[in-house]
Protein backbone atom coordinates (compact mmCIF):
# COMPACT_ATOMS: atom_id res chain seq x y z
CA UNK A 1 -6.19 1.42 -20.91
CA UNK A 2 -4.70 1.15 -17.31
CA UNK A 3 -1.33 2.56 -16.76
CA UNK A 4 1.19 1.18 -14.60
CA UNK A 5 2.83 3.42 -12.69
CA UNK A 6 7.00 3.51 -12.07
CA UNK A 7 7.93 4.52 -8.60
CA UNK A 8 11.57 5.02 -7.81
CA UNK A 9 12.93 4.38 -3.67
CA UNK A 10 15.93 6.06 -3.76
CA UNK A 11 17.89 3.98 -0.62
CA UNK A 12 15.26 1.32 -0.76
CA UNK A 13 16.71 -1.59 0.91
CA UNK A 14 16.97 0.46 4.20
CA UNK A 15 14.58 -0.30 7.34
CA UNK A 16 11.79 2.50 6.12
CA UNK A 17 12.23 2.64 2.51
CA UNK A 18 11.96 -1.27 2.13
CA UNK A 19 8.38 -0.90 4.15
CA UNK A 20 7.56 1.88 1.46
CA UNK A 21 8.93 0.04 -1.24
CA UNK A 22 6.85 -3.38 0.10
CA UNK A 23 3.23 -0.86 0.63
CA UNK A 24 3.99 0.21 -3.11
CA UNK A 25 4.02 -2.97 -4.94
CA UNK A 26 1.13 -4.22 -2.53
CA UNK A 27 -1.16 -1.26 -4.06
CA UNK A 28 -0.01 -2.26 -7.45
CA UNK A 29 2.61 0.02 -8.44
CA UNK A 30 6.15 -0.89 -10.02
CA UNK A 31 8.73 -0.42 -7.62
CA UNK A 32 12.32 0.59 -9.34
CA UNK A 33 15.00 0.91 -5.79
CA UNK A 34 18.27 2.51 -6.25
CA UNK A 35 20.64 1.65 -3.15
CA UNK A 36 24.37 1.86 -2.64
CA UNK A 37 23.80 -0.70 -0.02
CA UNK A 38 26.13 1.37 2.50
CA UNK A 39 24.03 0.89 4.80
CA UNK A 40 21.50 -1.84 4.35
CA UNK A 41 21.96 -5.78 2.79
CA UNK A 42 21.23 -7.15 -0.25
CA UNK A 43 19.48 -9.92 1.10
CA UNK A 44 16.48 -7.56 1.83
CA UNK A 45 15.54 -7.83 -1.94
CA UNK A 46 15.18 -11.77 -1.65
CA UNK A 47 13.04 -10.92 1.58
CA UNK A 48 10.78 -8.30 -0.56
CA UNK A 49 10.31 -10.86 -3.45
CA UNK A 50 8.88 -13.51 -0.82
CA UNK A 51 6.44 -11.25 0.82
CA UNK A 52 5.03 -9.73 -1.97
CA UNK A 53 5.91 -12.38 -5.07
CA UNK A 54 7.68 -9.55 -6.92
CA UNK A 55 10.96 -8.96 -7.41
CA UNK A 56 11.53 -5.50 -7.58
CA UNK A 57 14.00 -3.76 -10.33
CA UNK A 58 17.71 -3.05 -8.29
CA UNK A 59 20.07 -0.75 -8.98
């Protein structure tokens, strides 16, 4: 049985987190970002979905 691993990006709609957050679901993981978006846009989640198809989990 393969197990899918949960990663959490604290602050991951900012400039390096997002990159971290896009490398993460491109090697397969699950990518959970938590983000009081004080400093960063929501928008950045639409932009994540269309490069890598996958919508990560927001909160």
């Amino acid at each position: 049985m393969k197990l899918k691993y949960k990663n959490l990006v604290t602050g991951g709609l900012g400039f390096i987190a997002s990159h971290t957050a896009l490398e993460l679901i491109n090697l397969g993981y699950e990518v959970v970002i938590v983000d009081d978006i004080s400093n960063s846009q929501l928008f950045i989640l639409d932009s994540i979905k269309k490069i890598t198809s996958t919508r990560p989990k927001f909160l």
